[in-house]
Protein backbone atom coordinates (compact mmCIF):
# COMPACT_ATOMS: atom_id res chain seq x y z
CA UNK A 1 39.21 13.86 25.72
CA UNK A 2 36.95 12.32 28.01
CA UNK A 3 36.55 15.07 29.98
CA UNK A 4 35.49 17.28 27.21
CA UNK A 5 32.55 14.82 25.48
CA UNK A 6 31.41 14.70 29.32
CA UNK A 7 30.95 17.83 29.32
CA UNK A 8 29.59 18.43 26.07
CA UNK A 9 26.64 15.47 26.63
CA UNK A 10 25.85 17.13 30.14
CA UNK A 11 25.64 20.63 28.12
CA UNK A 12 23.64 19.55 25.24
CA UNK A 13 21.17 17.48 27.65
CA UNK A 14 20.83 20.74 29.95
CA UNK A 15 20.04 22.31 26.97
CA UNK A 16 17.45 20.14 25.27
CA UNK A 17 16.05 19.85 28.71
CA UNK A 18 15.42 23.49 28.46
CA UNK A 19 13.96 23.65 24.61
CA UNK A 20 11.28 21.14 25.78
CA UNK A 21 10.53 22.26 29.44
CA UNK A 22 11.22 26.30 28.82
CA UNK A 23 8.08 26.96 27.62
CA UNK A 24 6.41 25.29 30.98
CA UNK A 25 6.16 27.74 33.39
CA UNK A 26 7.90 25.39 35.62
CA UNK A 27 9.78 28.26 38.12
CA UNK A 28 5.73 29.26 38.76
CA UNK A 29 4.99 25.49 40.09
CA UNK A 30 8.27 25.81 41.94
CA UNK A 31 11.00 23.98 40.28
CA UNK A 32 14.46 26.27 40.13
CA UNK A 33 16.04 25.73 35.79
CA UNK A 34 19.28 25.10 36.85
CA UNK A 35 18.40 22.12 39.52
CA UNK A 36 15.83 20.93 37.13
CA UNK A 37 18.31 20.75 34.65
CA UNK A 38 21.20 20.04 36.32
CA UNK A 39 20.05 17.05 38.26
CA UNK A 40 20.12 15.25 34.50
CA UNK A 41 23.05 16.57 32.67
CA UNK A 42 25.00 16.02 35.33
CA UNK A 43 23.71 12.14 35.42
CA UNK A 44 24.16 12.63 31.33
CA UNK A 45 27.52 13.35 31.75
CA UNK A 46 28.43 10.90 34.63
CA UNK A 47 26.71 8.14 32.48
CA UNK A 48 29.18 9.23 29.16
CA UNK A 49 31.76 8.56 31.43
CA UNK A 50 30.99 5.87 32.98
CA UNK A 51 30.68 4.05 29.67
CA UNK A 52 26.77 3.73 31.07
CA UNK A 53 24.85 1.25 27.98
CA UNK A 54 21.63 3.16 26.72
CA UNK A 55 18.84 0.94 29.32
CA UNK A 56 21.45 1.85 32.61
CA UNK A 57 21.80 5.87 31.22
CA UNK A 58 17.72 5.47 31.00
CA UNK A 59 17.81 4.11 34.86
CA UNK A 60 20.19 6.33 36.30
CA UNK A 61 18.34 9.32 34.84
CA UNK A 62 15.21 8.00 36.10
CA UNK A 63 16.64 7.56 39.54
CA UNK A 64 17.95 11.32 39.46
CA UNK A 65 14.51 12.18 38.26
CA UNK A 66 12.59 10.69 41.26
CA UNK A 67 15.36 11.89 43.61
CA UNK A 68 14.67 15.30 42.41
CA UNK A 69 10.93 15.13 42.70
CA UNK A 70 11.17 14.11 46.21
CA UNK A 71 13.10 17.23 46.81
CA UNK A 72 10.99 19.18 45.45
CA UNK A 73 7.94 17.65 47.14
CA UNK A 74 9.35 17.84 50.72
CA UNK A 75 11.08 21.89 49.91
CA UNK A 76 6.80 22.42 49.06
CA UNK A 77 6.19 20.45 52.39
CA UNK A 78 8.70 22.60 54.81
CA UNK A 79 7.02 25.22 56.58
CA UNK A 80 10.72 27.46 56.27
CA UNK A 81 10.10 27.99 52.23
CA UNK A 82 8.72 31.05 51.83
């Protein structure tokens, strides 16, 4: 049972994610959906499973966020992406 509400929070976070950034044109500033979204369901769903309380879920998706920024900053920085 645990297994499946971990997977539903990571789902349902991917996909609120998505309602509220979708209508960004986020792939045109060069951030990839499913990393953008990933990166915090999966957190979400780590966090539901961990048995995370509400102000440690808030810091563990703020780490993931900043984690993700700064690889996104350094993939903009790297002469290979094209």
């Amino acid at each position: 049972m645990a297994l499946i509400n971990a997977l539903v929070v990571g789902i349902e976070t991917a996909a609120r994610l998505n309602r509220c950034v979708g209508r960004v044109p986020h792939e045109g500033l060069g951030f990839h959906g499913p990393g953008l979204y990933g990166t915090f369901a999966s957190v979400a769903s780590a966090a539901n499973t961990l048995g995370l309380s509400a102000d440690q879920t808030v810091h563990a998706l703020g780490h993931a966020g900043q984690q993700r920024s700064e690889e996104h900053t350094s993939e903009l920085q790297s002469p290979y992406v094209i």
